[in-house]
N, C-alpha and C. Protein backbone atom coordinates (compact mmCIF):
# COMPACT_ATOMS: atom_id res chain seq x y z
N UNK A 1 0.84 -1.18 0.00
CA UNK A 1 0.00 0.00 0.00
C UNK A 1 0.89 1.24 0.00
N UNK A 2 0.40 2.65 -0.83
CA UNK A 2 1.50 3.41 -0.77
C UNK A 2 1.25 4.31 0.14
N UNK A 3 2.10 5.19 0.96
CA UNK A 3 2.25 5.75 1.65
C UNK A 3 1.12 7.08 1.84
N UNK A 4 0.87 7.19 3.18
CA UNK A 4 -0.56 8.65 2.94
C UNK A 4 0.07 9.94 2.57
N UNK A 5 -0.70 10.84 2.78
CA UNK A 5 0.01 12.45 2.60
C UNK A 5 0.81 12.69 4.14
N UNK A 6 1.58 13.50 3.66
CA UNK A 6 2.35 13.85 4.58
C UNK A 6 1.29 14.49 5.81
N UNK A 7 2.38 14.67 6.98
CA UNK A 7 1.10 15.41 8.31
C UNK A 7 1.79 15.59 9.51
N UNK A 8 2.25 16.74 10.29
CA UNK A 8 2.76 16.97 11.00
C UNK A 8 3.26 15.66 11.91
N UNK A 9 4.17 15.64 12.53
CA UNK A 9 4.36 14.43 13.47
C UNK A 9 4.25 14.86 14.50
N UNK A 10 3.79 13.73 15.43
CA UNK A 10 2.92 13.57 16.84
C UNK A 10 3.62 13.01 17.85
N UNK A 11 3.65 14.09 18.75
CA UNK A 11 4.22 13.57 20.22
C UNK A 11 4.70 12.12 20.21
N UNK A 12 5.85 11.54 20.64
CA UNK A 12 5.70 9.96 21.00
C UNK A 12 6.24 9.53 19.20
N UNK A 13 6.35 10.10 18.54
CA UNK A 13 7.14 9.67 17.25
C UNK A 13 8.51 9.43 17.46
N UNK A 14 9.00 10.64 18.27
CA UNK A 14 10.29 10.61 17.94
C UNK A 14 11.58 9.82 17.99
N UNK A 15 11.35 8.69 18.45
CA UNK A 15 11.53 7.44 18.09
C UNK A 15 11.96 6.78 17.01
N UNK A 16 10.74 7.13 16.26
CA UNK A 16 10.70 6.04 15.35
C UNK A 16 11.11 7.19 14.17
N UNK A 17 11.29 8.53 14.29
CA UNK A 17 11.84 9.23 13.17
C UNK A 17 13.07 8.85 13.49
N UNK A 18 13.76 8.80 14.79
CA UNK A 18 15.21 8.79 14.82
C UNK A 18 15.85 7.62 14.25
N UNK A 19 15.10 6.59 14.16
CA UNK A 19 15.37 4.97 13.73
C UNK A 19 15.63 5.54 12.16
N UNK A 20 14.23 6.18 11.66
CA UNK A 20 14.47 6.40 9.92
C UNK A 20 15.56 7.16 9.52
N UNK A 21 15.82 8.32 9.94
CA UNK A 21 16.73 9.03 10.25
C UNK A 21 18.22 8.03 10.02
N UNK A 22 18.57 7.22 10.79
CA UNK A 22 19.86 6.37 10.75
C UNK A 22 19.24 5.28 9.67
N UNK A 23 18.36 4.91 9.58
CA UNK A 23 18.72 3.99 8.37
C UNK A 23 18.61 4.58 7.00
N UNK A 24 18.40 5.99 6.84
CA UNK A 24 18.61 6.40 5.94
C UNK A 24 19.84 7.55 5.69
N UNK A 25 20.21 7.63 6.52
CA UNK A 25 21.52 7.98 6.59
C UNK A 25 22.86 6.77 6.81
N UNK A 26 22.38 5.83 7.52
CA UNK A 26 23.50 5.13 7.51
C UNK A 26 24.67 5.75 8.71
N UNK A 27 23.86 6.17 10.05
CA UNK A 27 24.68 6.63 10.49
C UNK A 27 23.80 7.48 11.60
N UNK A 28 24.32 8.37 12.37
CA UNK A 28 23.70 8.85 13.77
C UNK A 28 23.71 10.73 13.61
N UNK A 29 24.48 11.05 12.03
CA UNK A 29 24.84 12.67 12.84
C UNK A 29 23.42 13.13 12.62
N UNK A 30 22.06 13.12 11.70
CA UNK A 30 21.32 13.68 11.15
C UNK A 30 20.15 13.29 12.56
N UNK A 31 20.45 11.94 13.20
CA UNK A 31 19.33 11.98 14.38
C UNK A 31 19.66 13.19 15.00
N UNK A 32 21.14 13.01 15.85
CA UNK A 32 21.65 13.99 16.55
C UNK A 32 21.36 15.39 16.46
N UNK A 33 21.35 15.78 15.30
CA UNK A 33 21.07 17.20 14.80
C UNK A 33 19.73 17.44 15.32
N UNK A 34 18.67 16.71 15.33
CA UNK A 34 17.30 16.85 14.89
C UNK A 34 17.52 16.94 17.12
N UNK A 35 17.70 15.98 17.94
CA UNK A 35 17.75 16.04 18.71
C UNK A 35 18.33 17.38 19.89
N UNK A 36 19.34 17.71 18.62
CA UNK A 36 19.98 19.17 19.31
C UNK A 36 18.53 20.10 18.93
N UNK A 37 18.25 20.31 17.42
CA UNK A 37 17.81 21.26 17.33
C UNK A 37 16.17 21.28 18.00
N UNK A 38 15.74 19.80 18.56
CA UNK A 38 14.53 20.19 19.29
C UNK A 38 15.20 20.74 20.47
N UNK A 39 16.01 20.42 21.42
CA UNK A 39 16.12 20.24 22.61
C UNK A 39 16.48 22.15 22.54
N UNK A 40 17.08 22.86 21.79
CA UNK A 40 17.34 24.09 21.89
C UNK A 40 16.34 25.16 21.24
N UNK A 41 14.98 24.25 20.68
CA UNK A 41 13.78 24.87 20.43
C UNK A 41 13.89 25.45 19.29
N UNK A 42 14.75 24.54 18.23
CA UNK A 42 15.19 25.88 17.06
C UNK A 42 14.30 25.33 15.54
N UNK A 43 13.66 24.01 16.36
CA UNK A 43 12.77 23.68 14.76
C UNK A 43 10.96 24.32 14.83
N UNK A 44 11.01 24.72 13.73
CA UNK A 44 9.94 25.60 13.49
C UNK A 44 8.74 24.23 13.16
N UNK A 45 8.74 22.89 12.73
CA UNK A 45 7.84 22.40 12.38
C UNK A 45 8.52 21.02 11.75
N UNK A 46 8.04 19.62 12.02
CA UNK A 46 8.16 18.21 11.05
C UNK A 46 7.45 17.78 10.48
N UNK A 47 7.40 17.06 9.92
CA UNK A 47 6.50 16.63 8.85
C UNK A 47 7.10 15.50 9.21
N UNK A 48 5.65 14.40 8.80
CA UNK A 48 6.27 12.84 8.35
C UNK A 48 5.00 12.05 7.33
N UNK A 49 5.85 11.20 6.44
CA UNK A 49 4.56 10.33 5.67
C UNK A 49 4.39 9.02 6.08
N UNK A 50 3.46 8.44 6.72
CA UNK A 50 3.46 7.67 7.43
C UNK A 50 2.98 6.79 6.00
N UNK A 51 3.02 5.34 6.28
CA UNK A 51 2.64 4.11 5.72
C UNK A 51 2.20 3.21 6.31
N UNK A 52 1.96 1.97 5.67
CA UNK A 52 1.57 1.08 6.52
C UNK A 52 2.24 0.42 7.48
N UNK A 53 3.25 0.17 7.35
CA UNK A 53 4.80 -0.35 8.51
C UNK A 53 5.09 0.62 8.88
N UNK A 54 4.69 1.95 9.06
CA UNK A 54 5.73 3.03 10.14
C UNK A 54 5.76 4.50 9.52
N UNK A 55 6.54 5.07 9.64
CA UNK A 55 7.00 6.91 9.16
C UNK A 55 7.94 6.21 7.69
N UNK A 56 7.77 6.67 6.61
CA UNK A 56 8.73 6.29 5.97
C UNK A 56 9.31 7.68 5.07
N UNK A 57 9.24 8.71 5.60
CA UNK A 57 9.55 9.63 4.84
C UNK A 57 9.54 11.05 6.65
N UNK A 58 10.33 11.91 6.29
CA UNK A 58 10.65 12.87 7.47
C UNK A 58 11.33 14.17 6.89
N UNK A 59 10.67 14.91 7.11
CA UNK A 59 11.93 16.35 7.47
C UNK A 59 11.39 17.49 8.26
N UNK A 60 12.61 18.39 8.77
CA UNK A 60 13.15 19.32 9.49
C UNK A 60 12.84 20.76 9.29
N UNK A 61 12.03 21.76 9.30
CA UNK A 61 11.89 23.16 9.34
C UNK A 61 12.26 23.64 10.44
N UNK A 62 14.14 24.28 10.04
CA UNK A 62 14.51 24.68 11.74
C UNK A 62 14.81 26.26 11.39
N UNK A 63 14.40 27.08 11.97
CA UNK A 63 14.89 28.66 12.66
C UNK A 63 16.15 28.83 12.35
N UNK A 64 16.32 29.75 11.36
CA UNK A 64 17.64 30.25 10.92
C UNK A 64 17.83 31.63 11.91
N UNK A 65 19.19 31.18 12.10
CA UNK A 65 19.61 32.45 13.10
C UNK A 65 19.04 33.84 12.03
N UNK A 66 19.96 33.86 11.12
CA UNK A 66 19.91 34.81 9.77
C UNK A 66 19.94 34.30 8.69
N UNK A 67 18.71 35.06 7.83
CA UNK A 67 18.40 36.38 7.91
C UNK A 67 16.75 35.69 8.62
N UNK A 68 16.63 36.65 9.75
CA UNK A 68 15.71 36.73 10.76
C UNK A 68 14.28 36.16 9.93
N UNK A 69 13.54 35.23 10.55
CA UNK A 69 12.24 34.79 9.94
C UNK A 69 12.07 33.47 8.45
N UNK A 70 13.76 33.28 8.08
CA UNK A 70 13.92 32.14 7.81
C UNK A 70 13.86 30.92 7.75
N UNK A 71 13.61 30.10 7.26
CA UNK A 71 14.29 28.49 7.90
C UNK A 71 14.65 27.89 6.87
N UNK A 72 15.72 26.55 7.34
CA UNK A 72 16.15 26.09 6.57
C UNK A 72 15.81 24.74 7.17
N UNK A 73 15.58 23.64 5.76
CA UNK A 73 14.98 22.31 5.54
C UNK A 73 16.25 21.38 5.55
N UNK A 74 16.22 20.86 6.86
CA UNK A 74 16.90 20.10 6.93
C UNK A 74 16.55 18.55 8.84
N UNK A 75 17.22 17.74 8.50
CA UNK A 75 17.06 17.03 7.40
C UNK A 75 16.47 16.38 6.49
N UNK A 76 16.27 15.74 5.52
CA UNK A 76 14.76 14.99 4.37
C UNK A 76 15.41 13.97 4.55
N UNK A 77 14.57 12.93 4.75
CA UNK A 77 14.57 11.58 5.44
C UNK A 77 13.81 10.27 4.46
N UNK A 78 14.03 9.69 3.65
CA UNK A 78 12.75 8.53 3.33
C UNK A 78 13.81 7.05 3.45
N UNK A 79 12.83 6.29 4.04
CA UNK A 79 13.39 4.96 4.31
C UNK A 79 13.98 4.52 3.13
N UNK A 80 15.53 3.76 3.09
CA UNK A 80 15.36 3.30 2.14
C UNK A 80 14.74 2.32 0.96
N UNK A 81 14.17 1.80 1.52
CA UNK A 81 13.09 0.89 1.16
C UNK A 81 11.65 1.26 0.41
N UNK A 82 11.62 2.80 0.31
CA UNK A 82 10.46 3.80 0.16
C UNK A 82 11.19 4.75 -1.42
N UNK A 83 12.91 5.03 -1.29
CA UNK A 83 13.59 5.60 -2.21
C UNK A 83 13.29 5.31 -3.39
N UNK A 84 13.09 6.22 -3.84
CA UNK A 84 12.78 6.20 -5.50
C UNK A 84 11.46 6.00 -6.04
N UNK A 85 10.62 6.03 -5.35
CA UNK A 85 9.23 6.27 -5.76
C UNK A 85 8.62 7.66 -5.99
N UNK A 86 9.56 8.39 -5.50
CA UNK A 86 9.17 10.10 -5.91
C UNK A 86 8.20 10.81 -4.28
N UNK A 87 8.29 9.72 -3.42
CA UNK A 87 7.78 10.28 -2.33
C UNK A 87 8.92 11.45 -1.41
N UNK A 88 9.96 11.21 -1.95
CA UNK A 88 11.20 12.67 -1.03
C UNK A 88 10.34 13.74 -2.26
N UNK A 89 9.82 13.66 -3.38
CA UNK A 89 10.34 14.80 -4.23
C UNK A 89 8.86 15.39 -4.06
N UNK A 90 7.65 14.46 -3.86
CA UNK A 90 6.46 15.27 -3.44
C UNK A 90 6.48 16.13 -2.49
N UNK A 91 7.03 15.40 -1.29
CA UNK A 91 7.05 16.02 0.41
C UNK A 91 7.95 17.00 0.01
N UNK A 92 8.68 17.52 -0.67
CA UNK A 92 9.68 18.28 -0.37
C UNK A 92 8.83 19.61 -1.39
N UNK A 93 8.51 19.15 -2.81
CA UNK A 93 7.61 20.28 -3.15
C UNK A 93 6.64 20.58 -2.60
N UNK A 94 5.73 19.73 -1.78
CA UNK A 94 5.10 20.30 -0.69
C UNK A 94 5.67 21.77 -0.29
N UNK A 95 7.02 21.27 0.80
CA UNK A 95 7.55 22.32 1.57
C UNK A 95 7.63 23.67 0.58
N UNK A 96 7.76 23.23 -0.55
CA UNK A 96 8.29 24.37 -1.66
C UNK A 96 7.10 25.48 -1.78
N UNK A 97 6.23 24.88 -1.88
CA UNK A 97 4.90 25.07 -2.14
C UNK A 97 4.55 26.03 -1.08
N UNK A 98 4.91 25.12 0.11
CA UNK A 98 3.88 26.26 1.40
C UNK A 98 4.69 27.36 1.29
N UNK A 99 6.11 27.42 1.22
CA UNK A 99 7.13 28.55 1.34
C UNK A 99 6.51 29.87 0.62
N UNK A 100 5.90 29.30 -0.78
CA UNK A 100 5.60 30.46 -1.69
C UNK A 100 4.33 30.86 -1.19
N UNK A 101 3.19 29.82 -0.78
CA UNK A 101 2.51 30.88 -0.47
C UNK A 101 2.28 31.33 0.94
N UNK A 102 2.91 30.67 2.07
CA UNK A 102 2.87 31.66 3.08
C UNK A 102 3.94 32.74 3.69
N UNK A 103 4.80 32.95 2.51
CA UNK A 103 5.50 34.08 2.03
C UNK A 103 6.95 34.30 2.89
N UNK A 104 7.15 32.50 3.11
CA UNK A 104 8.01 32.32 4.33
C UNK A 104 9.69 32.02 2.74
N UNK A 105 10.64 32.29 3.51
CA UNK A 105 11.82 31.85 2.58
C UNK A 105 12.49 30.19 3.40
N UNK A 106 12.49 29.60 2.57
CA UNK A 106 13.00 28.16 2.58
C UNK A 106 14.68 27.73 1.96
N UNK A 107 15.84 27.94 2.85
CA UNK A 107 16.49 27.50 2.25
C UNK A 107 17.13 26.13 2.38
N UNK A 108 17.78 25.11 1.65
CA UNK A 108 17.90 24.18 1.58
C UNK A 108 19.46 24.08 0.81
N UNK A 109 20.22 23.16 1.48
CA UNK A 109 21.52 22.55 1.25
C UNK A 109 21.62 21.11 1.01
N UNK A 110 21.66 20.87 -0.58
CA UNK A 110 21.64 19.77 -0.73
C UNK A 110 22.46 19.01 -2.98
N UNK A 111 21.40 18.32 -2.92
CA UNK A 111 22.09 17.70 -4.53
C UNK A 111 20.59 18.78 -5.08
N UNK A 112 21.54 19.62 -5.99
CA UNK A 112 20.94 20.65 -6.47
C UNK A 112 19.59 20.10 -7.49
N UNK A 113 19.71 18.70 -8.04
CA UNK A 113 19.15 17.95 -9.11
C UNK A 113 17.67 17.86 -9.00
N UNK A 114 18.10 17.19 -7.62
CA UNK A 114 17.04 16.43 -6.75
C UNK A 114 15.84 18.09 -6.17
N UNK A 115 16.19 19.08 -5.80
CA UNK A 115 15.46 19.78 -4.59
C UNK A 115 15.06 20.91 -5.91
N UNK A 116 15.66 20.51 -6.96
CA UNK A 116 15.43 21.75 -8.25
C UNK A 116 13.77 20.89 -8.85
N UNK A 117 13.90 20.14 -8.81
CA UNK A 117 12.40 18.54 -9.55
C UNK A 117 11.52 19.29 -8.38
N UNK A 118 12.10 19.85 -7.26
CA UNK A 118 10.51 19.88 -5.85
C UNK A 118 10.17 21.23 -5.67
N UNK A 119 11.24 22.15 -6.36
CA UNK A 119 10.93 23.80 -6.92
C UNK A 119 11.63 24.84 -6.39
N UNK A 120 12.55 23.87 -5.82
CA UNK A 120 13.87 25.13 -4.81
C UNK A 120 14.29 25.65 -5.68
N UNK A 121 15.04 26.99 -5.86
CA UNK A 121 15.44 27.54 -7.08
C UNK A 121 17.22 27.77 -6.64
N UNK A 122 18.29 27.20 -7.72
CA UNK A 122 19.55 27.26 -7.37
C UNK A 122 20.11 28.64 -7.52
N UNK A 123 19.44 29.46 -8.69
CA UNK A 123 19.75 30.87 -9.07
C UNK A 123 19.36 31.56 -8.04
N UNK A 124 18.50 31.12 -7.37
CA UNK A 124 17.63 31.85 -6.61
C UNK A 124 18.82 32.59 -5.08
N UNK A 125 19.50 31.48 -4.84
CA UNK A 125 20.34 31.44 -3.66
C UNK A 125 22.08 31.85 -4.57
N UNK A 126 22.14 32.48 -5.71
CA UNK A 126 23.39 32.84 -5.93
C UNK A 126 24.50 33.69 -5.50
N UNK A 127 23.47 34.40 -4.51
CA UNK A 127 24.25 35.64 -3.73
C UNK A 127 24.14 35.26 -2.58
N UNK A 128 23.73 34.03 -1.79
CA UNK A 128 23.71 33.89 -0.33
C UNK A 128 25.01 33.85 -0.01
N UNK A 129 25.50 34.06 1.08
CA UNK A 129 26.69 33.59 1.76
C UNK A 129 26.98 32.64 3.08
N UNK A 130 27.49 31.55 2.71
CA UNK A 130 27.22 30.80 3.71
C UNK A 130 28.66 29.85 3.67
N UNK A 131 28.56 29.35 5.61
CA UNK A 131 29.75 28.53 5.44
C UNK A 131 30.07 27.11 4.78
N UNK A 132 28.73 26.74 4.03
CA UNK A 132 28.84 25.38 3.18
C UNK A 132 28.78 25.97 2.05
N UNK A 133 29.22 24.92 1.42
CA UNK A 133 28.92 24.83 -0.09
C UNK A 133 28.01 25.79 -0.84
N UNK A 134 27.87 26.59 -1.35
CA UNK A 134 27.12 27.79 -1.61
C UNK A 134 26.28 27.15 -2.86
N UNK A 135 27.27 26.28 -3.67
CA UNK A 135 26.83 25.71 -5.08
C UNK A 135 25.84 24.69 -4.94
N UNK A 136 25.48 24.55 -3.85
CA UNK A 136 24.48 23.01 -3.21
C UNK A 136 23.51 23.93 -2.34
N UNK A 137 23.50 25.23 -2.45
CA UNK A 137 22.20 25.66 -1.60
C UNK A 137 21.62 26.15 -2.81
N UNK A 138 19.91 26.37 -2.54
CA UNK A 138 18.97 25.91 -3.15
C UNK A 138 17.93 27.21 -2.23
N UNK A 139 16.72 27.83 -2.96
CA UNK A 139 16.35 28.45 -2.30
C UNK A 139 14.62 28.62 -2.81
N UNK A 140 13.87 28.47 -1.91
CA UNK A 140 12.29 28.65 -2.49
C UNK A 140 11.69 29.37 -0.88
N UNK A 141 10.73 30.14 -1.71
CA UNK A 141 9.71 30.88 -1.32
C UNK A 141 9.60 32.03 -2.26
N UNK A 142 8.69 33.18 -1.76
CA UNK A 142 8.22 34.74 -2.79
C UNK A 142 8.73 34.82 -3.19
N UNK A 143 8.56 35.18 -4.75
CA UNK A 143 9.36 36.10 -5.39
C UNK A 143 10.02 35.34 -6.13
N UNK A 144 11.05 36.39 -7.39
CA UNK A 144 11.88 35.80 -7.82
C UNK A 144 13.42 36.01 -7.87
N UNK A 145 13.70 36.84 -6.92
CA UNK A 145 14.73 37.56 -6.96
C UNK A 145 16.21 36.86 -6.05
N UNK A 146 17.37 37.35 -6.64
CA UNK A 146 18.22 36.02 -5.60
C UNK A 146 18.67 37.31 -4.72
N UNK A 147 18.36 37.31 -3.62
CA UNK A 147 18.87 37.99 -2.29
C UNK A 147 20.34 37.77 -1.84
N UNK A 148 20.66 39.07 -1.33
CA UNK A 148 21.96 38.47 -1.06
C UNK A 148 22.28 39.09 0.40
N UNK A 149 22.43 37.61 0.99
CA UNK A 149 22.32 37.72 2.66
C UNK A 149 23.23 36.88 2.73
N UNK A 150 23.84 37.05 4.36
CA UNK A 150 24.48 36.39 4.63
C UNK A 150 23.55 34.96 5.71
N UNK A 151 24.08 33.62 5.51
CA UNK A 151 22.98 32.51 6.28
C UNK A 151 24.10 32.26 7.65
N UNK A 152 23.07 32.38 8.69
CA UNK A 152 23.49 31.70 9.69
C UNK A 152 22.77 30.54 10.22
N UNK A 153 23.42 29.83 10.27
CA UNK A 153 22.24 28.46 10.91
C UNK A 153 22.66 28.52 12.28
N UNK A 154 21.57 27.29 13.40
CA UNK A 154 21.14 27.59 14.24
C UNK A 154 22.70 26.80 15.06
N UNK A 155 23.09 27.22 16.25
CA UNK A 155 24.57 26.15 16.45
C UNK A 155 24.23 24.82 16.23
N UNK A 156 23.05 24.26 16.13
CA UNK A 156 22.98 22.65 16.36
C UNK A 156 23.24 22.24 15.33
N UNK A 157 23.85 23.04 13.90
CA UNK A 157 24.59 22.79 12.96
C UNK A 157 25.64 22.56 12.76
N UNK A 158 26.39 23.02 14.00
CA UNK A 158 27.92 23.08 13.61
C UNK A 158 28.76 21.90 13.96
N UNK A 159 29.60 21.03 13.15
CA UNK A 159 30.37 20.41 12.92
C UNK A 159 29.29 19.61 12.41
N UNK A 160 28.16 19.48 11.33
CA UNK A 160 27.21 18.36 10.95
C UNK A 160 28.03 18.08 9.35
């Protein structure tokens, strides 16, 4: 059976996101992150797509230090077992989607390929300044214009 629409996640999940989380990472830093950035109150909102065996899809709307009223999407999560059915690229144009119309800016650090198919715009983020990879950030919400700010993320970023 395929997976429902996405829908905020509910108290008593967090669990079982942190499980998806490592098996789709292959690893512990992306739970960790998610764990810093609740515990320091810096995520604005999760999402998860639940299925019939469990959460098989997850991500992160956390509070950008700067530029003030931001956030950035991180991390996007789908089991591997769920990969490649186009369920990361719905949930994520979702996010794209709400950005534009509730006039919020969404930025995102990632494989430019993939988050460009869900409507992040790469031109969009050509003037950001940031301490990653500048060429892998990705940017959706209003407008069409590429801003040029400097990004601070929240500390529960640093050394990820």
């Amino acid at each position: 059976m395929p997976p429902s629409f996405q829908r905020p996640m509910n108290p008593g999940e967090e669990a079982v996101v942190e499980r998806l989380l490592q098996r789709a990472f292959k690893g512990s830093d992306e739970a960790r992150l998610v764990r810093s950035l609740r515990k320091s109150r810096q995520i604005a909102g999760e999402m998860v797509v639940p299925g019939e065996a469990g959460i098989v899809g997850y991500y992160a709307l956390s509070k950008m230090v700067e530029p003030k009223g931001w956030l950035a999407l991180a991390p996007v999560a789908i089991d591997p077992d769920w990969q490649g059915r186009g369920i990361g690229r719905r949930m994520v144009g979702m996010a794209a989607e709400w950005a534009r119309l509730s006039r919020t800016m969404i930025v995102v650090l990632g494989a430019v390929p993939f988050y460009r198919k869900a409507g992040f715009k790469a031109a969009r983020a050509a003037k950001l300044v940031s301490g990653y990879p500048v060429d892998h950030l990705l940017l959706a919400g209003p407008g069409d214009d590429a801003p040029a700010k400097a990004l601070v993320y929240p500390p529960s970023f640093d050394g990820i």
